[in-house]
C-alpha atoms as a PDB file:
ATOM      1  CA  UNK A   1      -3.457 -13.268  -0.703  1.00  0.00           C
ATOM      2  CA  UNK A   2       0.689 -13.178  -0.503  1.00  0.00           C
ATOM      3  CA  UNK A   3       1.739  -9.462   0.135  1.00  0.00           C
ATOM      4  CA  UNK A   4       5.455  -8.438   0.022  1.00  0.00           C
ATOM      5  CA  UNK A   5       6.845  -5.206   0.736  1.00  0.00           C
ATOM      6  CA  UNK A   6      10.413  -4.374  -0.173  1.00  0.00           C
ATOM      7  CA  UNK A   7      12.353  -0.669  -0.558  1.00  0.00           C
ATOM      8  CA  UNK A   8      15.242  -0.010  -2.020  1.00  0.00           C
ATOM      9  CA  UNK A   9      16.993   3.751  -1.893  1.00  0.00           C
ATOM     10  CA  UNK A  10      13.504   5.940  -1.557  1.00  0.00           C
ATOM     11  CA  UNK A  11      11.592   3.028  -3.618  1.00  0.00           C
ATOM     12  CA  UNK A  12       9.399   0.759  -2.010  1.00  0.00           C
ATOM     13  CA  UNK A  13       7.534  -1.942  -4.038  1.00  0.00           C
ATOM     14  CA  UNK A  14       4.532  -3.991  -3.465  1.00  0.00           C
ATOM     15  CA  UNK A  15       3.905  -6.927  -4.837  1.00  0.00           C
ATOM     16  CA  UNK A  16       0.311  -8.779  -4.187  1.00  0.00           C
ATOM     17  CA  UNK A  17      -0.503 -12.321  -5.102  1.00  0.00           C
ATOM     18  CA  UNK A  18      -4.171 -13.870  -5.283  1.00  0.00           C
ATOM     19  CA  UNK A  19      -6.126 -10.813  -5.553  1.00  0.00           C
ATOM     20  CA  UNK A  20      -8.156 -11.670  -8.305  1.00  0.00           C
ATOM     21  CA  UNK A  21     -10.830  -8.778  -8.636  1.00  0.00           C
ATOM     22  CA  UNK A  22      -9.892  -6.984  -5.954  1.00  0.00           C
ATOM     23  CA  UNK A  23      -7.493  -4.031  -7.581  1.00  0.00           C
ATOM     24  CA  UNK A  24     -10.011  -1.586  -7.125  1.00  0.00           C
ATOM     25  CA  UNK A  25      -9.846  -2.091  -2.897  1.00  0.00           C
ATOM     26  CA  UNK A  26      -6.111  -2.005  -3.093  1.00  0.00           C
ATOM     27  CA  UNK A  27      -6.414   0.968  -4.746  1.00  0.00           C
ATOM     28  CA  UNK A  28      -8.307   2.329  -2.325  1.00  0.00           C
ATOM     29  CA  UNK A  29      -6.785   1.001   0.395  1.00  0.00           C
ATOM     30  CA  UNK A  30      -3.696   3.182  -0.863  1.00  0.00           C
ATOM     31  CA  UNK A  31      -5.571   6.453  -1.849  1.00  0.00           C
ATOM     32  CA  UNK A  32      -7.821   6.930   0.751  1.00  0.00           C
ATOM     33  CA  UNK A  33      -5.650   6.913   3.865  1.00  0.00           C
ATOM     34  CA  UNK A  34      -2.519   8.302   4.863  1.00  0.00           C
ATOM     35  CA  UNK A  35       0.428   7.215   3.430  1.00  0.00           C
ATOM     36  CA  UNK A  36       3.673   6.279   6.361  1.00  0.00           C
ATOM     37  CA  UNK A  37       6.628   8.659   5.246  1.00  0.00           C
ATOM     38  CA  UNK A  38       9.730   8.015   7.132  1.00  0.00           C
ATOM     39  CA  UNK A  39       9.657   9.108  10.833  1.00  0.00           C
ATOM     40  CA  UNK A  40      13.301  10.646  10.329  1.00  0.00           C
ATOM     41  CA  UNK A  41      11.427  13.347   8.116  1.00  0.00           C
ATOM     42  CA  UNK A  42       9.411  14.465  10.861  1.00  0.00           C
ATOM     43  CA  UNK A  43       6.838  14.787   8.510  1.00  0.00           C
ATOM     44  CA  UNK A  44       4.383  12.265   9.895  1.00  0.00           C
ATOM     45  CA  UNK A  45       1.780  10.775   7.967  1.00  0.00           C
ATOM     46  CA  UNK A  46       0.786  12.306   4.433  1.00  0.00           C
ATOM     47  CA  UNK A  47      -1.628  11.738   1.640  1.00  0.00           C
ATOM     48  CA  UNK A  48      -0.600   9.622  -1.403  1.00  0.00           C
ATOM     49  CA  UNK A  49       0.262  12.861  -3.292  1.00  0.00           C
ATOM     50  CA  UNK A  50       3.124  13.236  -1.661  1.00  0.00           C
ATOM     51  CA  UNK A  51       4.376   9.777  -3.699  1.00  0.00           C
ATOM     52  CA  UNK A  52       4.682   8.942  -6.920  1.00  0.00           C
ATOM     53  CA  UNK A  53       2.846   5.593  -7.826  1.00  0.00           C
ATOM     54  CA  UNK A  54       3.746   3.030 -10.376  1.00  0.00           C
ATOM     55  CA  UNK A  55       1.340  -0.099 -11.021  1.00  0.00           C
ATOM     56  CA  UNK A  56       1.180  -3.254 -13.119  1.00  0.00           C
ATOM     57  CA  UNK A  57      -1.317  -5.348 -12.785  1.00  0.00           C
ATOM     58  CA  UNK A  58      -2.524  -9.084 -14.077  1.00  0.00           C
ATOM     59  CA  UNK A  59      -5.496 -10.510 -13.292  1.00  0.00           C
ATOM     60  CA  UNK A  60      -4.392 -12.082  -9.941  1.00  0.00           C
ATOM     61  CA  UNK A  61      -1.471  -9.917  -9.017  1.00  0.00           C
ATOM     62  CA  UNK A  62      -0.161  -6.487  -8.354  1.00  0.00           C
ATOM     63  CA  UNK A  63       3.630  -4.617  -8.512  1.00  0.00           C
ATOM     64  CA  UNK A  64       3.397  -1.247  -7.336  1.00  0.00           C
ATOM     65  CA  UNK A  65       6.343   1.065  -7.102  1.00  0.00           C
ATOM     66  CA  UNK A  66       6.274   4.228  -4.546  1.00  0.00           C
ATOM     67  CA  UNK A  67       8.733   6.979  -4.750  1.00  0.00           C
ATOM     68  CA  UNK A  68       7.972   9.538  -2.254  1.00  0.00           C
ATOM     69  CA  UNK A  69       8.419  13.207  -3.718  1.00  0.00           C
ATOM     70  CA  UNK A  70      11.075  16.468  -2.583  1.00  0.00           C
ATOM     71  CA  UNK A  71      12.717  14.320  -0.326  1.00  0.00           C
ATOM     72  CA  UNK A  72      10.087  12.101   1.690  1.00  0.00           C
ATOM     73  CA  UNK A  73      11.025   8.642   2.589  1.00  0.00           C
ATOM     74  CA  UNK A  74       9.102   6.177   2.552  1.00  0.00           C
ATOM     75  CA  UNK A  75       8.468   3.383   4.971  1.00  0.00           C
ATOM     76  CA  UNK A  76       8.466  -0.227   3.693  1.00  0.00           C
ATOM     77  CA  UNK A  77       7.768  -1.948   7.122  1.00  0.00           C
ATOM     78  CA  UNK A  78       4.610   0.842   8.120  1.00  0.00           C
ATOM     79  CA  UNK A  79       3.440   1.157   4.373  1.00  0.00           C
ATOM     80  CA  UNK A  80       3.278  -3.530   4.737  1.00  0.00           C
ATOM     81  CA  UNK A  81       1.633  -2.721   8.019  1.00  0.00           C
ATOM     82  CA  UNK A  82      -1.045  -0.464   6.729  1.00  0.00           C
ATOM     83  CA  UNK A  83      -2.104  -1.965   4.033  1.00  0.00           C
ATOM     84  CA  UNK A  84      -2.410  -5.468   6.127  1.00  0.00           C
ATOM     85  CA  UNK A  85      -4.464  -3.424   8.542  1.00  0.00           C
ATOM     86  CA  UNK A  86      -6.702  -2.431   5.770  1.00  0.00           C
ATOM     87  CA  UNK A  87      -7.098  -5.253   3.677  1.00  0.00           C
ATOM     88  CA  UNK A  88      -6.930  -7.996   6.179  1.00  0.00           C
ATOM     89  CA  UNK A  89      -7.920  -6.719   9.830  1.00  0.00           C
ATOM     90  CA  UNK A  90     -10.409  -5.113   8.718  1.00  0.00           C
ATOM     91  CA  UNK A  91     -11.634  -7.365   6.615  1.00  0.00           C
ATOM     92  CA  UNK A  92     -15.203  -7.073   5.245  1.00  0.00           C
ATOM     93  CA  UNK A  93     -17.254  -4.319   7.082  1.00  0.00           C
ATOM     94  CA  UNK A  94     -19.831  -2.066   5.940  1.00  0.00           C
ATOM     95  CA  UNK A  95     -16.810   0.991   6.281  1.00  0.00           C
ATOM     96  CA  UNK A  96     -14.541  -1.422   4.607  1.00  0.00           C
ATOM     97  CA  UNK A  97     -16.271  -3.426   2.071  1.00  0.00           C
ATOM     98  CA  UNK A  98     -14.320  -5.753   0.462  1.00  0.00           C
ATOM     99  CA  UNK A  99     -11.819  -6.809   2.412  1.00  0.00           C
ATOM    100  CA  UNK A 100      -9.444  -9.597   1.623  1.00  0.00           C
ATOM    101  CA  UNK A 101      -9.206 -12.800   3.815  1.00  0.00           C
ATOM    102  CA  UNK A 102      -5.684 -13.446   4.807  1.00  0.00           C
ATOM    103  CA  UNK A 103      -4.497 -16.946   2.833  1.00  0.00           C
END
């Protein structure tokens, strides 16, 4: 799996490669824990409500677009570090079934 993380102005996009039937895990990678906002905020982490999600998807890739909401920044490099921690690190466990091996 190829994982890039970009922002641009309170956007940040995520674009996955060579996740053929996994969506579902990404999802839930994204929904289930807390979501980085920007450390300037003072705001901490926060749910995925407090973002507004865009995603396409193909059968072996992913774009998603996050806009955080009333203000919130996002971060690009703790939202890629996350989601690596999730979907890599932790790879397949009974807590985390699923995972993806790192390509």
């Amino acid at each position: 799996m190829r994982m890039q993380v970009s922002e641009q102005g309170d956007e940040v996009f995520i674009e996955l490669f060579g996740v053929a039937g996994r969506h579902q895990r990404i999802l839930q990678a994204l929904t289930q824990g807390p979501l980085p906002v920007g450390r300037a905020t003072g705001l901490g982490d926060a749910p995925l409500e407090t973002a507004d999600i865009s995603v396409r998807a193909g059968a072996d890739e992913m774009h998603i677009r996050l806009k955080g909401r009333s203000g919130r920044m996002l971060e690009a490099l703790s939202i890629y570090r996350y989601l690596r921690h999730e979907l890599v690190e932790l790879g397949d466990t009974p807590a985390h079934p699923g995972g993806i091996a790192a390509a």
